[in-house]
N, C-alpha and C. Protein backbone atom coordinates (compact mmCIF):
# COMPACT_ATOMS: atom_id res chain seq x y z
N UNK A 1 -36.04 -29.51 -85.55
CA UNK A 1 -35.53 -28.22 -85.91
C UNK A 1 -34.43 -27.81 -84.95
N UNK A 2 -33.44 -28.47 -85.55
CA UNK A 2 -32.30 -27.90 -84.00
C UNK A 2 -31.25 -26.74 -84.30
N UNK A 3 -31.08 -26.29 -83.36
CA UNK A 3 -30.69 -24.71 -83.03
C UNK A 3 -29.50 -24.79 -83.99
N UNK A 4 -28.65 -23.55 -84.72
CA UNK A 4 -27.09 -23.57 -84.89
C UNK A 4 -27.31 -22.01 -84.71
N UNK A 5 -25.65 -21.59 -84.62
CA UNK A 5 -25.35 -20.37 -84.19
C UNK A 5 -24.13 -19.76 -85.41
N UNK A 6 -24.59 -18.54 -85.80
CA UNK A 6 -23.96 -17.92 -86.67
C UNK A 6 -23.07 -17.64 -86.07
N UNK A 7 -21.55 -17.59 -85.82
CA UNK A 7 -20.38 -17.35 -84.95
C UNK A 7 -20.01 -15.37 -85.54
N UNK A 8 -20.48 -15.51 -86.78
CA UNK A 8 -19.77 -14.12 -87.04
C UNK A 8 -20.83 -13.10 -85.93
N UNK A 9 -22.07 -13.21 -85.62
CA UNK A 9 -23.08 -12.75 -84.30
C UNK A 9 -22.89 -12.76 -83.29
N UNK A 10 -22.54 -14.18 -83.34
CA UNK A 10 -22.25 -14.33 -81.50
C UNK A 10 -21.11 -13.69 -80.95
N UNK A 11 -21.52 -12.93 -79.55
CA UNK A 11 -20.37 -11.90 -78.80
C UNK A 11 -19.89 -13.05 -77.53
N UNK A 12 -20.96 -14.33 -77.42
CA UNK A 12 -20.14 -15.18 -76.56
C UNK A 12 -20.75 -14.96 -74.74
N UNK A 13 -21.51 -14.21 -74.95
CA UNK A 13 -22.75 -13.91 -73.64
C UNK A 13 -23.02 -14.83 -72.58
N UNK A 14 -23.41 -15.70 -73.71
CA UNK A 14 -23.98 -17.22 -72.69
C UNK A 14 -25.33 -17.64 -72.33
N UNK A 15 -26.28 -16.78 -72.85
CA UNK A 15 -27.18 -16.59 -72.41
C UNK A 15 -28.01 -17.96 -72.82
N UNK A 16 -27.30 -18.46 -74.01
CA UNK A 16 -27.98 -19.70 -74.32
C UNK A 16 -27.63 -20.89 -74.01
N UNK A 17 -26.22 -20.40 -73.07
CA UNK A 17 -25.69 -21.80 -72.42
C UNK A 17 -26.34 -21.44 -71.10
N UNK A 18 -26.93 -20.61 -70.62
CA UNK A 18 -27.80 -20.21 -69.62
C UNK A 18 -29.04 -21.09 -69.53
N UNK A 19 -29.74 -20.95 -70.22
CA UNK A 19 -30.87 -21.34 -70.45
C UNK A 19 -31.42 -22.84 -71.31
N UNK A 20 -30.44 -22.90 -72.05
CA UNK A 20 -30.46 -24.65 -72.55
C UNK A 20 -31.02 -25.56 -71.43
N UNK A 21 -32.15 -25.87 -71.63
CA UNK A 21 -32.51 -26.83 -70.82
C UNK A 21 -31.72 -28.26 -70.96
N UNK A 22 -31.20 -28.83 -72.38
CA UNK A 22 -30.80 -30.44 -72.55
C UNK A 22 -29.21 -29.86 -72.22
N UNK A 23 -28.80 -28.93 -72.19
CA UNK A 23 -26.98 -28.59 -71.62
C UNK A 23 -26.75 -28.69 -72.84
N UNK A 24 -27.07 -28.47 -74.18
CA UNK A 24 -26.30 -28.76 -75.23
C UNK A 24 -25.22 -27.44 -76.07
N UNK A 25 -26.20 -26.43 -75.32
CA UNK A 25 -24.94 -25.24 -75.56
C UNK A 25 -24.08 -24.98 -74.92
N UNK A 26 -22.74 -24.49 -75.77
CA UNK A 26 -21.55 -24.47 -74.95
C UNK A 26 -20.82 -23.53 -75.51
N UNK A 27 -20.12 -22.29 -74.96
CA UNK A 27 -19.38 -21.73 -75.36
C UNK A 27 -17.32 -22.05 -75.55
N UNK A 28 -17.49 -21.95 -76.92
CA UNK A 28 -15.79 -22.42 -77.79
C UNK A 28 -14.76 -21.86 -76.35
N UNK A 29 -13.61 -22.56 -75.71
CA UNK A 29 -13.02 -21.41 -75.40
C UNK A 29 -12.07 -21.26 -76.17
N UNK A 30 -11.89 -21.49 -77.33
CA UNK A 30 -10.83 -20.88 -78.41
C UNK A 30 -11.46 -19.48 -78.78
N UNK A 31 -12.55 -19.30 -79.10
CA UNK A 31 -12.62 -18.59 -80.01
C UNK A 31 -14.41 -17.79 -79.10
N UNK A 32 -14.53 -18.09 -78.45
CA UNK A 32 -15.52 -17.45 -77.45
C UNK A 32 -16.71 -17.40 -77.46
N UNK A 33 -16.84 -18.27 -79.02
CA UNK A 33 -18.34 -17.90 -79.31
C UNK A 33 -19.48 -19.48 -78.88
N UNK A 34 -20.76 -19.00 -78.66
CA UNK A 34 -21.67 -20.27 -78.51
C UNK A 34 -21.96 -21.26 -79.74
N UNK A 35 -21.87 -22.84 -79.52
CA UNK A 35 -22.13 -23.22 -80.44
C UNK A 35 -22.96 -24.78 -79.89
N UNK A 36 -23.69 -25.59 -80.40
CA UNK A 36 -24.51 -26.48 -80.18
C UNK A 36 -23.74 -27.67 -80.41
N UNK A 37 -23.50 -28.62 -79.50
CA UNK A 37 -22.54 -29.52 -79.19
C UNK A 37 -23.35 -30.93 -79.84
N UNK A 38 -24.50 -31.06 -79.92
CA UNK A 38 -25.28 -32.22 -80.35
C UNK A 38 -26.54 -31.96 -81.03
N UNK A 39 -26.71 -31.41 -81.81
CA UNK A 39 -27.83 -31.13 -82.76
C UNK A 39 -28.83 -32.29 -82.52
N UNK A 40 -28.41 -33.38 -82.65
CA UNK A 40 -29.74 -34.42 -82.62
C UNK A 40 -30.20 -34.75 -80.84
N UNK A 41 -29.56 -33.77 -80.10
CA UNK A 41 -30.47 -33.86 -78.75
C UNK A 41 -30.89 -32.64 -78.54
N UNK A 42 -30.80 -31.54 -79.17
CA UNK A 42 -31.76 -30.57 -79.28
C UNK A 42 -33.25 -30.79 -79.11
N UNK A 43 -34.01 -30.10 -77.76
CA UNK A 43 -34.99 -30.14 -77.46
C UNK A 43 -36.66 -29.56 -78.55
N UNK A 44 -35.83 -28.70 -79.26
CA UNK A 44 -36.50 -27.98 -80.03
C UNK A 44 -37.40 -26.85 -78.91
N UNK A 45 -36.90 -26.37 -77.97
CA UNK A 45 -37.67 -25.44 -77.12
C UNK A 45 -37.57 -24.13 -77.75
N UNK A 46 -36.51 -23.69 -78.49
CA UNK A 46 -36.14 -22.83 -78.90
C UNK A 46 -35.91 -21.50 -77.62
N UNK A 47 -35.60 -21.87 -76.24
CA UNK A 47 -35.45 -21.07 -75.33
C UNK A 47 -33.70 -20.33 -75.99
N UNK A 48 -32.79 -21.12 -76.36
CA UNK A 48 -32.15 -20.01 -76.55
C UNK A 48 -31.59 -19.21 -77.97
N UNK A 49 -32.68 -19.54 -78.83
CA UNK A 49 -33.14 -18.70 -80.05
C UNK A 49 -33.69 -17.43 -79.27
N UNK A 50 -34.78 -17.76 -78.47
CA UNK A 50 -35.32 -16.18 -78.24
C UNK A 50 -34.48 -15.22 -77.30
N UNK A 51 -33.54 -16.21 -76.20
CA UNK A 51 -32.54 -15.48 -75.44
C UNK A 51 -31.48 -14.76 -75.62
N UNK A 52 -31.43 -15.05 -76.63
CA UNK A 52 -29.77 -14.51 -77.53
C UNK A 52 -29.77 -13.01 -77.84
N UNK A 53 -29.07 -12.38 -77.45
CA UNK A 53 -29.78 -10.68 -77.51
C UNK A 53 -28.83 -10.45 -78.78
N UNK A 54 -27.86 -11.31 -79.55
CA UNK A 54 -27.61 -10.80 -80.61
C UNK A 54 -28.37 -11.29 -82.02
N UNK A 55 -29.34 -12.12 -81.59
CA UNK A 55 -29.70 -12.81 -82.56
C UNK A 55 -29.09 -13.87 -83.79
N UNK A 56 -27.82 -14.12 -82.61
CA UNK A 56 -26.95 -15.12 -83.72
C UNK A 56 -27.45 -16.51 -83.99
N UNK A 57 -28.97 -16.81 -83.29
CA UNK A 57 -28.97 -18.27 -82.95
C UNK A 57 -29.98 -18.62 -83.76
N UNK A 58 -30.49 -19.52 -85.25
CA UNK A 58 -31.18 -19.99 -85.90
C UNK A 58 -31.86 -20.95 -85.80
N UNK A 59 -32.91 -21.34 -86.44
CA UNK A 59 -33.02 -22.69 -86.31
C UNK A 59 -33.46 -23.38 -88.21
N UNK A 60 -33.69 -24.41 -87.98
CA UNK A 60 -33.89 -25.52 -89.11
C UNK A 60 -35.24 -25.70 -89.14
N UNK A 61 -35.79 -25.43 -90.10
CA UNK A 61 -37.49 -25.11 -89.99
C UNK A 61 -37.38 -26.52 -90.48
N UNK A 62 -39.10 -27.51 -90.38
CA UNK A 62 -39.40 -28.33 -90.90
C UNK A 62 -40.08 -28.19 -92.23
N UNK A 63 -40.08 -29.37 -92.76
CA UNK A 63 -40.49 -29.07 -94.53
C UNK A 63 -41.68 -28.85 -94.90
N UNK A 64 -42.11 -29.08 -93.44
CA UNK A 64 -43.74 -29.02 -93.81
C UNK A 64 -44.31 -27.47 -93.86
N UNK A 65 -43.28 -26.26 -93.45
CA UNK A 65 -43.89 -25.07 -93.41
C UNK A 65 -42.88 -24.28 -93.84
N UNK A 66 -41.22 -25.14 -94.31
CA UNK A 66 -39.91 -24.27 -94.46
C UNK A 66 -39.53 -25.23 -95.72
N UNK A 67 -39.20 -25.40 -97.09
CA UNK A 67 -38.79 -26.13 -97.64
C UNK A 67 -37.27 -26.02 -97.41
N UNK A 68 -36.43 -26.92 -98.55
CA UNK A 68 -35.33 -27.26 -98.76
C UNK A 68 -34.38 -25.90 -98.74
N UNK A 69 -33.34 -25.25 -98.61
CA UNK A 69 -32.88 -24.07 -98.42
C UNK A 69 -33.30 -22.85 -98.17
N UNK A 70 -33.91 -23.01 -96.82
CA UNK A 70 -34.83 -21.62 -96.26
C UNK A 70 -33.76 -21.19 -95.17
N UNK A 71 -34.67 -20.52 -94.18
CA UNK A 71 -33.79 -19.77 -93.00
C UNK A 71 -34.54 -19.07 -92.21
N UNK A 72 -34.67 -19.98 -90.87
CA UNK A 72 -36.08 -19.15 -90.20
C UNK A 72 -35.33 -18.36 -88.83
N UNK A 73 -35.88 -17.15 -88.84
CA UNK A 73 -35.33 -16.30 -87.67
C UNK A 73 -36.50 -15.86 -87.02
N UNK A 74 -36.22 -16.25 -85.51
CA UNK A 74 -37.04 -16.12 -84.27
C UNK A 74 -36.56 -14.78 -83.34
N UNK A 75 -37.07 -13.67 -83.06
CA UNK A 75 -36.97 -12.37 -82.72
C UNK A 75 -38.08 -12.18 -81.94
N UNK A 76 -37.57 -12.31 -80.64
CA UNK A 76 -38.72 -12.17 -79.53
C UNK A 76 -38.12 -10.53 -78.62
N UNK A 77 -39.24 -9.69 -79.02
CA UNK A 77 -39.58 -8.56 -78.90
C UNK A 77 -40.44 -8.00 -77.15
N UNK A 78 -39.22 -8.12 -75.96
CA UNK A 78 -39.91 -7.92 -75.40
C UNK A 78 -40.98 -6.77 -74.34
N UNK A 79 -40.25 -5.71 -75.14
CA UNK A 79 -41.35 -4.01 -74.92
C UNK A 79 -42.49 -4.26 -76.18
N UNK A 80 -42.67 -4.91 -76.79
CA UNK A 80 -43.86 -4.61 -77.54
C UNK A 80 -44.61 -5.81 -77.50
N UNK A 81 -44.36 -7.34 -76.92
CA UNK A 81 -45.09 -8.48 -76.12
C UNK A 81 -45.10 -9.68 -77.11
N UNK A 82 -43.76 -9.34 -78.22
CA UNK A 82 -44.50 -9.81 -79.49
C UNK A 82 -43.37 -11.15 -79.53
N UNK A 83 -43.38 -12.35 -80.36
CA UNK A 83 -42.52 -13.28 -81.06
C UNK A 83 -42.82 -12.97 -82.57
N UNK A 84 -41.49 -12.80 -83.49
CA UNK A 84 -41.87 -12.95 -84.26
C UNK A 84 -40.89 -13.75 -85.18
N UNK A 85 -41.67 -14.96 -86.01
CA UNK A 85 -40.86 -15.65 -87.14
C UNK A 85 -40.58 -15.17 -88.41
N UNK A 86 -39.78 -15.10 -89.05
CA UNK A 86 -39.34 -14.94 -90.28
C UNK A 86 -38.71 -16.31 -91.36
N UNK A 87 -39.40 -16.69 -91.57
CA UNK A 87 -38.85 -17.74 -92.84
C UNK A 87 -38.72 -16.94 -94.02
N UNK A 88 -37.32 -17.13 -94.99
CA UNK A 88 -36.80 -17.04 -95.87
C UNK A 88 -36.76 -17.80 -97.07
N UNK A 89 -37.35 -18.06 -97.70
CA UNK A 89 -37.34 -19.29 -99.06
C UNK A 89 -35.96 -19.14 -99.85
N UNK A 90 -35.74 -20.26 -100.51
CA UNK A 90 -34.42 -20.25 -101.59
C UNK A 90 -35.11 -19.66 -102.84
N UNK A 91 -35.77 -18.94 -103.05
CA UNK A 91 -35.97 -17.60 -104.18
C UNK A 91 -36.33 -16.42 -103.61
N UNK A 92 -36.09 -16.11 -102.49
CA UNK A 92 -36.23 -14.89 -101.56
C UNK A 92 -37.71 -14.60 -101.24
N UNK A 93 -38.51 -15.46 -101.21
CA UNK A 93 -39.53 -14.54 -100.66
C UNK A 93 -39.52 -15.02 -99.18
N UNK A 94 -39.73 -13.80 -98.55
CA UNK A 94 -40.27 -14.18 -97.37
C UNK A 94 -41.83 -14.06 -96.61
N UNK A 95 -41.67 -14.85 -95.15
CA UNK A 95 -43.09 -15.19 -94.34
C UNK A 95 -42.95 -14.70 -93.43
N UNK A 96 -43.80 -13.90 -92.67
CA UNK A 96 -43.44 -13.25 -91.30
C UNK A 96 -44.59 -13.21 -90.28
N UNK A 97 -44.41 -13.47 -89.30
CA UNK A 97 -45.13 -14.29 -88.77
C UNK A 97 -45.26 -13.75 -87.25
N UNK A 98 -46.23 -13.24 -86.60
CA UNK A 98 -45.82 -11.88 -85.44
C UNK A 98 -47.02 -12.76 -84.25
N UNK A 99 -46.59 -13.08 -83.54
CA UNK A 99 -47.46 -13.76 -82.28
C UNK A 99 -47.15 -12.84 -80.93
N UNK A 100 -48.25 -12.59 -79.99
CA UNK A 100 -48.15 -12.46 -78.86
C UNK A 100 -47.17 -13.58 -78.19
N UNK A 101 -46.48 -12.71 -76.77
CA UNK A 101 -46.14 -13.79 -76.28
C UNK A 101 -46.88 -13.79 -75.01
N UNK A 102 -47.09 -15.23 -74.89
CA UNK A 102 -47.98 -15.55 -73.76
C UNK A 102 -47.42 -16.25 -72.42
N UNK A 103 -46.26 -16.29 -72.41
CA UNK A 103 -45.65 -16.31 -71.05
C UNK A 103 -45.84 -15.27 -70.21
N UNK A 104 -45.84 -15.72 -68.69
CA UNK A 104 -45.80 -14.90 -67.61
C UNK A 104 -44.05 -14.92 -67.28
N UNK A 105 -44.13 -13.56 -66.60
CA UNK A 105 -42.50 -13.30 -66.15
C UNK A 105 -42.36 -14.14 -65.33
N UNK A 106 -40.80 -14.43 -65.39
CA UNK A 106 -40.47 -15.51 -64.44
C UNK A 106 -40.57 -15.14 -62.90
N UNK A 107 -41.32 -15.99 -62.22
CA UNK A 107 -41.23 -16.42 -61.12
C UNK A 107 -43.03 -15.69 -60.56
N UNK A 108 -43.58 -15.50 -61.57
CA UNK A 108 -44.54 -15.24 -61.61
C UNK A 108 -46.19 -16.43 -62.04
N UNK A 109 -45.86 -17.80 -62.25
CA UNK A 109 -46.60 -18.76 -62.72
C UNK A 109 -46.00 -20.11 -61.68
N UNK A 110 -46.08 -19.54 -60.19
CA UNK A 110 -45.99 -20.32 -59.54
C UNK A 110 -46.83 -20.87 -58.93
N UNK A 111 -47.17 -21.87 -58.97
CA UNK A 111 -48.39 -23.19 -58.32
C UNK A 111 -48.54 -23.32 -57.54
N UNK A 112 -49.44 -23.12 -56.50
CA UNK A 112 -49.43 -23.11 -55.21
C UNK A 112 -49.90 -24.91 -54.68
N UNK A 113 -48.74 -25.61 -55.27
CA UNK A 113 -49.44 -26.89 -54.92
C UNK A 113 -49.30 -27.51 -53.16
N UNK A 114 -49.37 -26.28 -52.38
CA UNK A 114 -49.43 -26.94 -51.13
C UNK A 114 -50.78 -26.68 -50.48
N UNK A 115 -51.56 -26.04 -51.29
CA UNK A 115 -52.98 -25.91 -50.98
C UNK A 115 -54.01 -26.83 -51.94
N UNK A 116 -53.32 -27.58 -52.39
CA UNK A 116 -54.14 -29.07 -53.38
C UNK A 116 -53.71 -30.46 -52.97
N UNK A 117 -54.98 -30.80 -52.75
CA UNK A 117 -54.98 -31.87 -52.16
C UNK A 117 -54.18 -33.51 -52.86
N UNK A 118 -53.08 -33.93 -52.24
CA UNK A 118 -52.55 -35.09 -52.55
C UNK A 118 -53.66 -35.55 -53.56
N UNK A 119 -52.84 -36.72 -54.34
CA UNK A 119 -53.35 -37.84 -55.41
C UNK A 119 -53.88 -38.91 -54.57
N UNK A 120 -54.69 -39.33 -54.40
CA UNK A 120 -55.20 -40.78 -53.90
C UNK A 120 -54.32 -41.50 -54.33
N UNK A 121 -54.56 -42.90 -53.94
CA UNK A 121 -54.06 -44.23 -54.50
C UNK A 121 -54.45 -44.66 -55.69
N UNK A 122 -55.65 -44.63 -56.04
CA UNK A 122 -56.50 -44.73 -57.34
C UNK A 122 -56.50 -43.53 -58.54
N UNK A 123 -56.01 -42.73 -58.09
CA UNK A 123 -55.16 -41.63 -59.06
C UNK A 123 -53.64 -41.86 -59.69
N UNK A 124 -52.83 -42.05 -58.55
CA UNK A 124 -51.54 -42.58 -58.51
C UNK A 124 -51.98 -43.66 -59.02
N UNK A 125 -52.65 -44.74 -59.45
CA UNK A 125 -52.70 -46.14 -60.03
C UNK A 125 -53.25 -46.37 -61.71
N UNK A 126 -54.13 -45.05 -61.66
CA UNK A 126 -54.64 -44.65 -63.05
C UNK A 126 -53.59 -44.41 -64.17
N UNK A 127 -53.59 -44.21 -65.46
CA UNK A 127 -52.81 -44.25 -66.54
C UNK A 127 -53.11 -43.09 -66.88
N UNK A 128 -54.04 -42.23 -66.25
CA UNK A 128 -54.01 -40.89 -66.60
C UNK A 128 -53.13 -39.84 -65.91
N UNK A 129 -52.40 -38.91 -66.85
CA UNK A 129 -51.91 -37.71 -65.64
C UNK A 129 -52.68 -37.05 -64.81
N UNK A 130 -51.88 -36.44 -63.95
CA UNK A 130 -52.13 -35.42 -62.82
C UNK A 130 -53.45 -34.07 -63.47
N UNK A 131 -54.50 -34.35 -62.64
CA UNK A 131 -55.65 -33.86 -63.41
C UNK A 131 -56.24 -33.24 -64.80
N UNK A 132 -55.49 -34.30 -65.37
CA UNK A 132 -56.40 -34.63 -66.61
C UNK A 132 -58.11 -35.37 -66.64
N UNK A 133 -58.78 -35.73 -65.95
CA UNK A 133 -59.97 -35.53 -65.96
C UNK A 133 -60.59 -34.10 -65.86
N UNK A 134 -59.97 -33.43 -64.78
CA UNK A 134 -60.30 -31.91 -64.74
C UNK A 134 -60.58 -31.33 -65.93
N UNK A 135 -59.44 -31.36 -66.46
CA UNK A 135 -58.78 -30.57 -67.84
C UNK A 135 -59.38 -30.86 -68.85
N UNK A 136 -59.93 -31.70 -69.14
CA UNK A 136 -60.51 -32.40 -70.46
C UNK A 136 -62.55 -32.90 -69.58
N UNK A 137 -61.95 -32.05 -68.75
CA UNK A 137 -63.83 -32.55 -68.55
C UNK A 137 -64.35 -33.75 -68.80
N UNK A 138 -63.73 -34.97 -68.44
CA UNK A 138 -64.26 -36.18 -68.27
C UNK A 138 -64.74 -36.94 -66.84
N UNK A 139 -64.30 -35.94 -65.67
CA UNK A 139 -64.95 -36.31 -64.74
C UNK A 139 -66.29 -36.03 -64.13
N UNK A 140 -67.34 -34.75 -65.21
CA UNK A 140 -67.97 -34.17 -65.12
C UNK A 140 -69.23 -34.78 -66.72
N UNK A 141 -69.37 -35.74 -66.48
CA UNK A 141 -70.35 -36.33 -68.07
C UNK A 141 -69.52 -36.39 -69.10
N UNK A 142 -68.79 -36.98 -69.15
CA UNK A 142 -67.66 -37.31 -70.72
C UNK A 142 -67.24 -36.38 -71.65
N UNK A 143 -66.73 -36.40 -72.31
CA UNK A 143 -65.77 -36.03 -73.18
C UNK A 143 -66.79 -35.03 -74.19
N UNK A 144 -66.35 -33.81 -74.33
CA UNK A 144 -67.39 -32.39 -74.42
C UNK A 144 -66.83 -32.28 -75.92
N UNK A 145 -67.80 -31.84 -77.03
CA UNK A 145 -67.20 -31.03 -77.67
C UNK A 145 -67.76 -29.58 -78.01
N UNK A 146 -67.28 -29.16 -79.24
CA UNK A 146 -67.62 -27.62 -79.72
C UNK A 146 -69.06 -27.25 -79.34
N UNK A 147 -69.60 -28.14 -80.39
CA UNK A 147 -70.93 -27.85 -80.00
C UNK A 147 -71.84 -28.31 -79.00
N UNK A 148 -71.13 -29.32 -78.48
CA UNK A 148 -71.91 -29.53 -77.12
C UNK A 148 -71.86 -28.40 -76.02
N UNK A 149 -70.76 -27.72 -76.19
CA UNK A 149 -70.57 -26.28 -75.29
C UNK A 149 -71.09 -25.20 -76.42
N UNK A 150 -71.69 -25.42 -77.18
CA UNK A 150 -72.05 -24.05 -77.83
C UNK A 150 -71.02 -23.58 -78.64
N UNK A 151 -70.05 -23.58 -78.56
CA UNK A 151 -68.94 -23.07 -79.81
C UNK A 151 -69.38 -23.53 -81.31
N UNK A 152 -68.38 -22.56 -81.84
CA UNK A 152 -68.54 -22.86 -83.17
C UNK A 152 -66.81 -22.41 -83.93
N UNK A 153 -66.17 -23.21 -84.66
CA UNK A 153 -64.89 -23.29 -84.81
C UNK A 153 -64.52 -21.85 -85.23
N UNK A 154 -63.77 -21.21 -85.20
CA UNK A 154 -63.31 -19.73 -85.95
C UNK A 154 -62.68 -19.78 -87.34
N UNK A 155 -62.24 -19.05 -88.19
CA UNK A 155 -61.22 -18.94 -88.55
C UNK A 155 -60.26 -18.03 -88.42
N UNK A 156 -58.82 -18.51 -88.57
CA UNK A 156 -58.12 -17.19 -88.03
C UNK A 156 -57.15 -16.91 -86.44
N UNK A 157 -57.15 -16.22 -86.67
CA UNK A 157 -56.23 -16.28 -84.94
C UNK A 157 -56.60 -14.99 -84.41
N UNK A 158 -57.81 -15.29 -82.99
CA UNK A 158 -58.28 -13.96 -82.74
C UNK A 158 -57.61 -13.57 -80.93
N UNK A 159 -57.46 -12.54 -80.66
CA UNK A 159 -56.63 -11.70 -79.09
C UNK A 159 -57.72 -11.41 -79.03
């Protein structure tokens, strides 16, 4: 799903040549506005869909949730905490789609990895990442599921 930029929107800010993590945005200097220099190295982060304070920046939904001539707009709302998607179908109906956002402010989800203890040798030699036994509870009696912890699946998407 890689980014393009409506030029008649864009005021030329930068904010998404700011934040592009792969460098692929770049602002025209003919004509001032941002535009995506390589579509097929687009990360799909969509960091500067949500950065764009004019909302000129789109993306290319996949077919599996956007068919053939849609148009999905990403509007991240940040006094009310919200992301929200909008897909457009080629007979006008639309999908709207309102998520919390669950990022912490920047510079606020910093790791204090000088109080965790180095990787052994036998960590560093393993094929597993950096505490993934932790994470997946396999260093603690194997591999857990729902109901082995008592859960039971939901439906729905519950805050």
């Amino acid at each position: 799903m890689p980014t393009f930029v409506y030029m008649t929107r864009c005021d030329g800010c930068g904010h998404c040549v700011d934040i592009c993590p792969s460098d692929i945005m770049h602002i025209d200097k003919t004509y001032r506005r941002a535009y995506n220099i390589e579509p097929n190295m687009c990360w799909e982060c969509f960091s500067c869909v949500k950065a764009c304070p004019q909302h000129a920046i789109d993306v290319r939904g996949y077919a599996d949730f956007a068919p053939l001539g849609h148009s999905v707009r990403v509007v991240r709302d940040e006094q009310k905490g919200t992301i929200a998607w909008r897909i457009k179908f080629r007979n006008g109906t639309e999908k709207n789609f309102l998520s919390p956002i669950t990022t912490k402010p920047w510079g606020q989800a910093i790791p204090k990895l000088a109080d965790v203890p180095g990787p052994s040798k036998e960590m560093r030699d393993s094929e597993l990442l950096y505490n993934e036994p932790k994470y997946i509870r396999l260093d603690d009696g194997g591999l857990r599921t729902l109901e082995s912890a008592g859960l039971k699946m939901k439906m729905g998407v519950y805050y």
